[in-house]
PDB file of N, CA and C in Angstrom:
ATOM      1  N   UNK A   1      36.392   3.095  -6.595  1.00  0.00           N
ATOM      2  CA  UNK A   1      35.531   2.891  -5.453  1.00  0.00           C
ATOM      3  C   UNK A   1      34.654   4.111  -5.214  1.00  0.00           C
ATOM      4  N   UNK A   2      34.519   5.193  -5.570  1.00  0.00           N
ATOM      5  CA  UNK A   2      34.395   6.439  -5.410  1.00  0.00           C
ATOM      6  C   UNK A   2      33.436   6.301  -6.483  1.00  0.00           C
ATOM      7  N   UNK A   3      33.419   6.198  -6.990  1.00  0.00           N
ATOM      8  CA  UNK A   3      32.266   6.321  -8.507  1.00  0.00           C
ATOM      9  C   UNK A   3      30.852   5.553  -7.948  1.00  0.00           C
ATOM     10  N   UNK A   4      31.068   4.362  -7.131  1.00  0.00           N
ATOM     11  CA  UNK A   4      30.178   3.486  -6.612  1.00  0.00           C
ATOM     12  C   UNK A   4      28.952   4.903  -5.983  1.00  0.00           C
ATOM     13  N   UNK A   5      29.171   5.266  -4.685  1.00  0.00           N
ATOM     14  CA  UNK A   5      28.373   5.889  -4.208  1.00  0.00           C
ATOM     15  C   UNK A   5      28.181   7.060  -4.788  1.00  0.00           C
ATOM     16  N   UNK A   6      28.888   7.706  -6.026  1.00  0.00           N
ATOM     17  CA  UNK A   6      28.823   9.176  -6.373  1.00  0.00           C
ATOM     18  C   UNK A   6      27.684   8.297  -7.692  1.00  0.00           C
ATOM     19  N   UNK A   7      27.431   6.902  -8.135  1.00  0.00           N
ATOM     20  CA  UNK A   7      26.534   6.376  -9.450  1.00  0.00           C
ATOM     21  C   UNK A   7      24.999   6.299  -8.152  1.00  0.00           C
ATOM     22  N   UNK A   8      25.345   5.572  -7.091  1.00  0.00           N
ATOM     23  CA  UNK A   8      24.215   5.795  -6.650  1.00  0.00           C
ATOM     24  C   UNK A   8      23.411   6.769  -5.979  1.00  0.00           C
ATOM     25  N   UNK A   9      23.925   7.682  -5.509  1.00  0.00           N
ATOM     26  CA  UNK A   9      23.900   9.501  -5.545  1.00  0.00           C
ATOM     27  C   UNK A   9      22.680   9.659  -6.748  1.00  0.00           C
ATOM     28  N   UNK A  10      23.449   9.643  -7.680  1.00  0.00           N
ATOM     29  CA  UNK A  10      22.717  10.348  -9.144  1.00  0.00           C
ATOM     30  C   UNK A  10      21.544   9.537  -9.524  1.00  0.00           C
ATOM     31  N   UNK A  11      21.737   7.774  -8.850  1.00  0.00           N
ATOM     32  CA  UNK A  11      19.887   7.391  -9.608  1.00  0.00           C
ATOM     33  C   UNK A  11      19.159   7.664  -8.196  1.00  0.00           C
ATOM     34  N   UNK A  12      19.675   7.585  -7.262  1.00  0.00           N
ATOM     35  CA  UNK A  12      18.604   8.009  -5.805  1.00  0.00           C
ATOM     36  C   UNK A  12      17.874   9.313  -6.204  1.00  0.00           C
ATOM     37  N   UNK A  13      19.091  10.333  -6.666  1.00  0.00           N
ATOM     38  CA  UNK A  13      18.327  11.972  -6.799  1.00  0.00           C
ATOM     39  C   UNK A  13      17.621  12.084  -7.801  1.00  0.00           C
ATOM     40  N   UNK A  14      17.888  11.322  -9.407  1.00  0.00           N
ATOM     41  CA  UNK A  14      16.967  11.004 -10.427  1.00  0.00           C
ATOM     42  C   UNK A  14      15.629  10.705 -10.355  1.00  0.00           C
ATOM     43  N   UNK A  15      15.479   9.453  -9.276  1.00  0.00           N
ATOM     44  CA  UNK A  15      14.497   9.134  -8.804  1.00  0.00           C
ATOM     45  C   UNK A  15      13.331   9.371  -8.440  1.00  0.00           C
ATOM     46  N   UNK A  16      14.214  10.384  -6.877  1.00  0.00           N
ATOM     47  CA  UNK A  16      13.366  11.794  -6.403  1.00  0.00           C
ATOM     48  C   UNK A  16      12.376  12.796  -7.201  1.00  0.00           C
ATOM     49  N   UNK A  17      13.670  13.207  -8.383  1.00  0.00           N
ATOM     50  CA  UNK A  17      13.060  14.240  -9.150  1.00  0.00           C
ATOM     51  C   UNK A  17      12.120  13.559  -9.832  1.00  0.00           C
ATOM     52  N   UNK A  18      11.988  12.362 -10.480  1.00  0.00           N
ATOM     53  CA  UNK A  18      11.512  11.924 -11.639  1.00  0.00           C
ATOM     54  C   UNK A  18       9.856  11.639 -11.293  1.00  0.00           C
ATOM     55  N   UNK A  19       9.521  11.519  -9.974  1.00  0.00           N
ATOM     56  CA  UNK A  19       8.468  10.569  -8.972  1.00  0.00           C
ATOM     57  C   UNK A  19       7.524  12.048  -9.261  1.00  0.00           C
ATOM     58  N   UNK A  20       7.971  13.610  -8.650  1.00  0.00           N
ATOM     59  CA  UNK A  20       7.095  14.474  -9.168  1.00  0.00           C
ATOM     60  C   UNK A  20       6.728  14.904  -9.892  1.00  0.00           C
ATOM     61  N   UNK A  21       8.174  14.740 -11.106  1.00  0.00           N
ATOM     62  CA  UNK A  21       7.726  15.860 -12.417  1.00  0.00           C
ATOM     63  C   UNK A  21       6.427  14.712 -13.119  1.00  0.00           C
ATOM     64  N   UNK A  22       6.573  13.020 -13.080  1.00  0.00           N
ATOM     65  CA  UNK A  22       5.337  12.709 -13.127  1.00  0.00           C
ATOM     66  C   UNK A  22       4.416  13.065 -12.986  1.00  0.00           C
ATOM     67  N   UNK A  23       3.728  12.971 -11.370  1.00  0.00           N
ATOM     68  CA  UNK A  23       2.704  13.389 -11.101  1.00  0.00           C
ATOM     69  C   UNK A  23       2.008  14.624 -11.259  1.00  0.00           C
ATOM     70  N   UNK A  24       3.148  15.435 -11.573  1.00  0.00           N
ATOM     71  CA  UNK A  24       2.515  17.159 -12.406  1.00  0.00           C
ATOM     72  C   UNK A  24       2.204  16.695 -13.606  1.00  0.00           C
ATOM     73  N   UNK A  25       3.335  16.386 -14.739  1.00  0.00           N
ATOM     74  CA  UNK A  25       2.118  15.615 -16.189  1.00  0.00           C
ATOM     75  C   UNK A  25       1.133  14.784 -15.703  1.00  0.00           C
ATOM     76  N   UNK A  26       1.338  13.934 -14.928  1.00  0.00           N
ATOM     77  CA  UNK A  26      -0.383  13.291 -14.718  1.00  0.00           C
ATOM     78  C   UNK A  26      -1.705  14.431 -14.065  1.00  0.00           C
ATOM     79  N   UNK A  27      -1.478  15.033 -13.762  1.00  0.00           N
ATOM     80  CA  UNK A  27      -2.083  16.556 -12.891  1.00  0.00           C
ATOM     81  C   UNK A  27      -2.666  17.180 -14.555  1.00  0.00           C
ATOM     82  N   UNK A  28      -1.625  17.910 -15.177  1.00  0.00           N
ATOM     83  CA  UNK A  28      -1.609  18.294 -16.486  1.00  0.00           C
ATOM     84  C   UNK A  28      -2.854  17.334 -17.928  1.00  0.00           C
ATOM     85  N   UNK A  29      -2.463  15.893 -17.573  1.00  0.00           N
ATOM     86  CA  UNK A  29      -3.430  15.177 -18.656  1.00  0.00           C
ATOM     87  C   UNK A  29      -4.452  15.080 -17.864  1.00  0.00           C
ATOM     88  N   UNK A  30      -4.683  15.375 -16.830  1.00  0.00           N
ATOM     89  CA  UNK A  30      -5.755  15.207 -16.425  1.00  0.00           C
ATOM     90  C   UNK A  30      -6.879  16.365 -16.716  1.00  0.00           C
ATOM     91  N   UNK A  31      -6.109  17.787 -16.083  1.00  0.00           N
ATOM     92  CA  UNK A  31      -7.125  19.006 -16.124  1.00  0.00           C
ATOM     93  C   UNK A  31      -7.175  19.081 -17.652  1.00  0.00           C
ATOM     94  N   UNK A  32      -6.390  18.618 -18.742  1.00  0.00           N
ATOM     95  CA  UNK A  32      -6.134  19.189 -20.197  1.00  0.00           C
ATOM     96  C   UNK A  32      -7.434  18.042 -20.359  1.00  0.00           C
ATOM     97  N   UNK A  33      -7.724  16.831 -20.231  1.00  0.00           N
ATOM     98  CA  UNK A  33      -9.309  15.569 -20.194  1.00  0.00           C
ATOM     99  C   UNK A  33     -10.049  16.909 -19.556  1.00  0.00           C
ATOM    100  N   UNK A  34     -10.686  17.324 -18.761  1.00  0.00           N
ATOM    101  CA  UNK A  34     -11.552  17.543 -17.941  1.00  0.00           C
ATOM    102  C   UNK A  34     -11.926  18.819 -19.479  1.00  0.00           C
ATOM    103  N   UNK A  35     -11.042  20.051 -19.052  1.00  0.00           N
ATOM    104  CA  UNK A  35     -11.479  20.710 -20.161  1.00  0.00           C
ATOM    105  C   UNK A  35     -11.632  20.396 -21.662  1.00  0.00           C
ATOM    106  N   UNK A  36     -11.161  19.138 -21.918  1.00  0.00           N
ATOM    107  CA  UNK A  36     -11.521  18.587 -23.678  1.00  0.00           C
ATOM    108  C   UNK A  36     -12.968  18.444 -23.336  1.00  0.00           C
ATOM    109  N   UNK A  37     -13.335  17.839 -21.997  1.00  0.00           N
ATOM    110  CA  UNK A  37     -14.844  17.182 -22.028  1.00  0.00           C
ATOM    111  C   UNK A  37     -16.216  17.947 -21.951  1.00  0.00           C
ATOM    112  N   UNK A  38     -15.075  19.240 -21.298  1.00  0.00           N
ATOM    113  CA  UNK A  38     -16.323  20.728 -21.509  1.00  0.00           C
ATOM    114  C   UNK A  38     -16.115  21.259 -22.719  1.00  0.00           C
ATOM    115  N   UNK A  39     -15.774  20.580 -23.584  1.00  0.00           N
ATOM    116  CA  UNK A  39     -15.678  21.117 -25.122  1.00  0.00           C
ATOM    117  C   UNK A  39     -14.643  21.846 -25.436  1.00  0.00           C
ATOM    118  N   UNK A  40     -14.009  22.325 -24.996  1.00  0.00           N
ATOM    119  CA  UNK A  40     -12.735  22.974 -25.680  1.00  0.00           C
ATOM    120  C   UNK A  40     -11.532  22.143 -26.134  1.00  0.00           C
ATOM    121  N   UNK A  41     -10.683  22.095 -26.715  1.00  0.00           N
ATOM    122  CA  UNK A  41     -10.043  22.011 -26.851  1.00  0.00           C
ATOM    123  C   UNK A  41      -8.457  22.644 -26.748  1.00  0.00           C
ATOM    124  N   UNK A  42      -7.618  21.941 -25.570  1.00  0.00           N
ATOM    125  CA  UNK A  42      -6.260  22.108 -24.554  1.00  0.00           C
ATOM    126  C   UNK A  42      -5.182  21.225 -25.176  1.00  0.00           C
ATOM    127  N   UNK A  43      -5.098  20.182 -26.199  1.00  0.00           N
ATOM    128  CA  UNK A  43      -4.331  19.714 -26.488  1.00  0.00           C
ATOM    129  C   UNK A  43      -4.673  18.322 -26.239  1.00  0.00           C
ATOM    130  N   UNK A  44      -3.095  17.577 -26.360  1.00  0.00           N
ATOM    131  CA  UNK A  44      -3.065  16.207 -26.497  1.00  0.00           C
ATOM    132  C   UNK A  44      -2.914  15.896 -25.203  1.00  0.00           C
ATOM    133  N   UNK A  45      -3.849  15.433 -24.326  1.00  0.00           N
ATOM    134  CA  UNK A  45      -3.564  14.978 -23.327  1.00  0.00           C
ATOM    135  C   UNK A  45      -3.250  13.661 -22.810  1.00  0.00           C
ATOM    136  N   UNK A  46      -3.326  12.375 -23.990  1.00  0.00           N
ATOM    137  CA  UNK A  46      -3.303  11.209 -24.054  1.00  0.00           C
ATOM    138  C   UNK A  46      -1.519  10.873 -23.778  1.00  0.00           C
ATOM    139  N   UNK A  47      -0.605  12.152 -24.422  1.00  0.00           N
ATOM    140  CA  UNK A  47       0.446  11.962 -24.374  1.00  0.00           C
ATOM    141  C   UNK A  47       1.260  12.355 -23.578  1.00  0.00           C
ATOM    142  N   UNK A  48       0.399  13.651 -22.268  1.00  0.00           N
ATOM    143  CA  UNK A  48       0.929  13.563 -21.155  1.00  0.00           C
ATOM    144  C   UNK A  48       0.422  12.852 -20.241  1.00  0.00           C
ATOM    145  N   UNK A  49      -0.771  12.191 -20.183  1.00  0.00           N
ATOM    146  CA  UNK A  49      -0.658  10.964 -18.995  1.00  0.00           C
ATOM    147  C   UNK A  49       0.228   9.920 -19.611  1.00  0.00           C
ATOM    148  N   UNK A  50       0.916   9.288 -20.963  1.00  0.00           N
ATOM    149  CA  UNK A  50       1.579   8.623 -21.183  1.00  0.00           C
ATOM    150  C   UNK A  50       3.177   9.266 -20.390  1.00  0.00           C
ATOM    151  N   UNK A  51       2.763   9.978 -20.958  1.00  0.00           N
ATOM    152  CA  UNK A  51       4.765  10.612 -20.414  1.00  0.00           C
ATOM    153  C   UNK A  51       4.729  10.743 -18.814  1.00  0.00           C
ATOM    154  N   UNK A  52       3.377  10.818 -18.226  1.00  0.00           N
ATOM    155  CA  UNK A  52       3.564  10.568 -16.580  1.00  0.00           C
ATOM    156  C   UNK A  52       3.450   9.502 -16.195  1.00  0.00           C
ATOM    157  N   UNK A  53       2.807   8.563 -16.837  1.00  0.00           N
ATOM    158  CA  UNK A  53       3.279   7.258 -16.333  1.00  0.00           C
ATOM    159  C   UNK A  53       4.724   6.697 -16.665  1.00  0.00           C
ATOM    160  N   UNK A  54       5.532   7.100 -17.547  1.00  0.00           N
ATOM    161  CA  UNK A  54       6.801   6.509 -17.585  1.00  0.00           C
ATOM    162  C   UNK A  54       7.102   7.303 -16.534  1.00  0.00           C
ATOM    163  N   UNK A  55       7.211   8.576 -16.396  1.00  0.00           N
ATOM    164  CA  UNK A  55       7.881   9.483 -15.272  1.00  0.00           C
ATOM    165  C   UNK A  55       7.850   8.321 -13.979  1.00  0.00           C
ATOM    166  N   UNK A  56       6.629   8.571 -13.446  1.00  0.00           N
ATOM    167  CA  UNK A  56       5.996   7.784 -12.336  1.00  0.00           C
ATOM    168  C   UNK A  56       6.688   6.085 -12.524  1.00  0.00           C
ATOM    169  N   UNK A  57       6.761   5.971 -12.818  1.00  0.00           N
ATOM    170  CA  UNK A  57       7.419   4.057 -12.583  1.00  0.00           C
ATOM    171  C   UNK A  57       8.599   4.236 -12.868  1.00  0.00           C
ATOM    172  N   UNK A  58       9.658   5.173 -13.595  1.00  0.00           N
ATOM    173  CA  UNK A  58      10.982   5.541 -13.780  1.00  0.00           C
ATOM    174  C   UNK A  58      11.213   5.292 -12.312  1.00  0.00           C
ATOM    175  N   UNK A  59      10.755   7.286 -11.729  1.00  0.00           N
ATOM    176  CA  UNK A  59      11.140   7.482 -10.383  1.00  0.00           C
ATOM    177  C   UNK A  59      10.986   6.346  -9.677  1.00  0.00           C
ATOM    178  N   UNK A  60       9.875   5.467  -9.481  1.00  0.00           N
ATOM    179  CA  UNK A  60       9.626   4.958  -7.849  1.00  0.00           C
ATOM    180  C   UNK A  60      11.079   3.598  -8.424  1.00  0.00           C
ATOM    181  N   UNK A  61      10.796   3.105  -9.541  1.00  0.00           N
ATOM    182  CA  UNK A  61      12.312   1.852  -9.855  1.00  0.00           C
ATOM    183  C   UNK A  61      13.758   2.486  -9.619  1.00  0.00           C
ATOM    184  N   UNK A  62      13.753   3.714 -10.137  1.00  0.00           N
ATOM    185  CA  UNK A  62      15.259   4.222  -9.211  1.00  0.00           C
ATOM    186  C   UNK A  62      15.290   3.959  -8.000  1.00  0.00           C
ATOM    187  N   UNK A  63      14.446   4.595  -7.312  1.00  0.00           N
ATOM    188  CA  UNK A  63      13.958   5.197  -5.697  1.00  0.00           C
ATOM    189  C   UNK A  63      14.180   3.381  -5.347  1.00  0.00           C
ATOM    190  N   UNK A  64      14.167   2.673  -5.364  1.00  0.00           N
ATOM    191  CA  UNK A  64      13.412   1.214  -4.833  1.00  0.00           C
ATOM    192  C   UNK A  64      14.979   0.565  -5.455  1.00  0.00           C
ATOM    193  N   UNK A  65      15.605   0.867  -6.674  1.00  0.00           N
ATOM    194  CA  UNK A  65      16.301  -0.138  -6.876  1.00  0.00           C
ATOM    195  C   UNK A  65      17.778   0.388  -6.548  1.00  0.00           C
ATOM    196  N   UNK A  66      17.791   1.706  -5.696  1.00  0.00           N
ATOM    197  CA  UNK A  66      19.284   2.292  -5.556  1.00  0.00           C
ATOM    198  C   UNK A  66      18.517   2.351  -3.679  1.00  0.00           C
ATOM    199  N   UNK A  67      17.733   2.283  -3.021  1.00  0.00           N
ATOM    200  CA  UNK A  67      17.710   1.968  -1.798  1.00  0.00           C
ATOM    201  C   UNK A  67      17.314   0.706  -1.297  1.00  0.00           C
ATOM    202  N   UNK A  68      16.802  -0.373  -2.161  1.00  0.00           N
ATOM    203  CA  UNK A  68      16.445  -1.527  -1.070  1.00  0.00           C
ATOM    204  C   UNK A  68      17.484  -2.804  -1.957  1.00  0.00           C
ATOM    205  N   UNK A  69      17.803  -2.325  -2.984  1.00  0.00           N
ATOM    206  CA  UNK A  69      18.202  -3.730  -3.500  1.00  0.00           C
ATOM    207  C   UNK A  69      19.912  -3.973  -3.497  1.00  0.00           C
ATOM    208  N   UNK A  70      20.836  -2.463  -3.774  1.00  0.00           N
ATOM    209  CA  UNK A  70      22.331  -2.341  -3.498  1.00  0.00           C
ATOM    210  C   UNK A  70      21.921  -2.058  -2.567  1.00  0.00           C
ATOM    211  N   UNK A  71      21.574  -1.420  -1.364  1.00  0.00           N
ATOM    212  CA  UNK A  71      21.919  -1.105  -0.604  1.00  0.00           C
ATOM    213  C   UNK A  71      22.303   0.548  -0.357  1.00  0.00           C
ATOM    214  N   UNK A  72      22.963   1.396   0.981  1.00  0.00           N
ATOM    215  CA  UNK A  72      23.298   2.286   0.646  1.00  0.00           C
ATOM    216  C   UNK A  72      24.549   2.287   0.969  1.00  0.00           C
ATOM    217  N   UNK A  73      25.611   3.553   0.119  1.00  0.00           N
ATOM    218  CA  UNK A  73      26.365   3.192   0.146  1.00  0.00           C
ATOM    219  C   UNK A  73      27.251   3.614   1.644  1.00  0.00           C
ATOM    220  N   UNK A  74      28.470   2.621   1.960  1.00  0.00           N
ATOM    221  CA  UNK A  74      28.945   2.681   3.439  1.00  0.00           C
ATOM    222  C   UNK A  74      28.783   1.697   4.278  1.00  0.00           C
ATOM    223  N   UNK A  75      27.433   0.579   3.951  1.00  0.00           N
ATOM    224  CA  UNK A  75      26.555  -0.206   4.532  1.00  0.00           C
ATOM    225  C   UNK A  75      27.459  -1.600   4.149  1.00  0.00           C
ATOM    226  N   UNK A  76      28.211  -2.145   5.368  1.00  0.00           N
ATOM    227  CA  UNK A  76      29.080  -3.378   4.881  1.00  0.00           C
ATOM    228  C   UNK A  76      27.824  -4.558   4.853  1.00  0.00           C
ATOM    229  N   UNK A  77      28.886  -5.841   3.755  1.00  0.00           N
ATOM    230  CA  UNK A  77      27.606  -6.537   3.830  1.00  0.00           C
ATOM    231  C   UNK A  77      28.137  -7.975   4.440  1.00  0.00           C
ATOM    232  N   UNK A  78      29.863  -7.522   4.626  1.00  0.00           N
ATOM    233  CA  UNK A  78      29.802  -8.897   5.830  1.00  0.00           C
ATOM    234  C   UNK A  78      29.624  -8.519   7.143  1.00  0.00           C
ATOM    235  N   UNK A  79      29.624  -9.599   7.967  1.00  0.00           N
ATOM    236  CA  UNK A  79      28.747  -8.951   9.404  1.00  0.00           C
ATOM    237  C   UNK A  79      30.218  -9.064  10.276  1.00  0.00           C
ATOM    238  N   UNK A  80      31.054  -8.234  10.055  1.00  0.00           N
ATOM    239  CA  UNK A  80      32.529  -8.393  10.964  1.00  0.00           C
ATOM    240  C   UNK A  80      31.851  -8.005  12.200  1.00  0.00           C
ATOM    241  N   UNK A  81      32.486  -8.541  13.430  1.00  0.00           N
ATOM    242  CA  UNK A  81      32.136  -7.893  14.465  1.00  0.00           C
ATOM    243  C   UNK A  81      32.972  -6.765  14.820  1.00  0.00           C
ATOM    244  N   UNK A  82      32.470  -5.538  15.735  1.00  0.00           N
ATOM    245  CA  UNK A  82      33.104  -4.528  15.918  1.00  0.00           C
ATOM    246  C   UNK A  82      34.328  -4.677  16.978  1.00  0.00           C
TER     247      UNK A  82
END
């Protein structure tokens, strides 16, 4: 019973983390485009907006599927009266 809320613990906080380190690689393929387009060359940036979009839809499906769909944990789901 104990494993229940200590499994949903770990994808809630996964989640969290996963939602920013996205949006910094998407930040990253972005300025690494901007300077390819002033001619230099910064690298592959095709493969960090790829790796921030998995980031980005990872996090928010943890975030969404360990708070709205189990539930949290503690939260009974028959309605006993008190």
């Amino acid at each position: 019973m104990a494993s229940k809320p200590l499994r949903w613990y770990i994808r809630a906080q996964l989640g969290v983390l996963l939602l920013p380190a996205g949006l910094c690689l998407f930040g990253e393929a972005v300025s690494r485009r901007i300077v390819q387009m002033l001619g230099q060359d910064r690298g592959p940036w095709f493969w960090y907006g790829t790796l921030s979009l998995i980031a980005i839809n990872a996090g928010v499906g943890l975030m969404i599927e360990s708070g709205l769909l189990r539930g949290y944990p503690g939260r009974r789901s028959d309605h006993a009266s008190p």
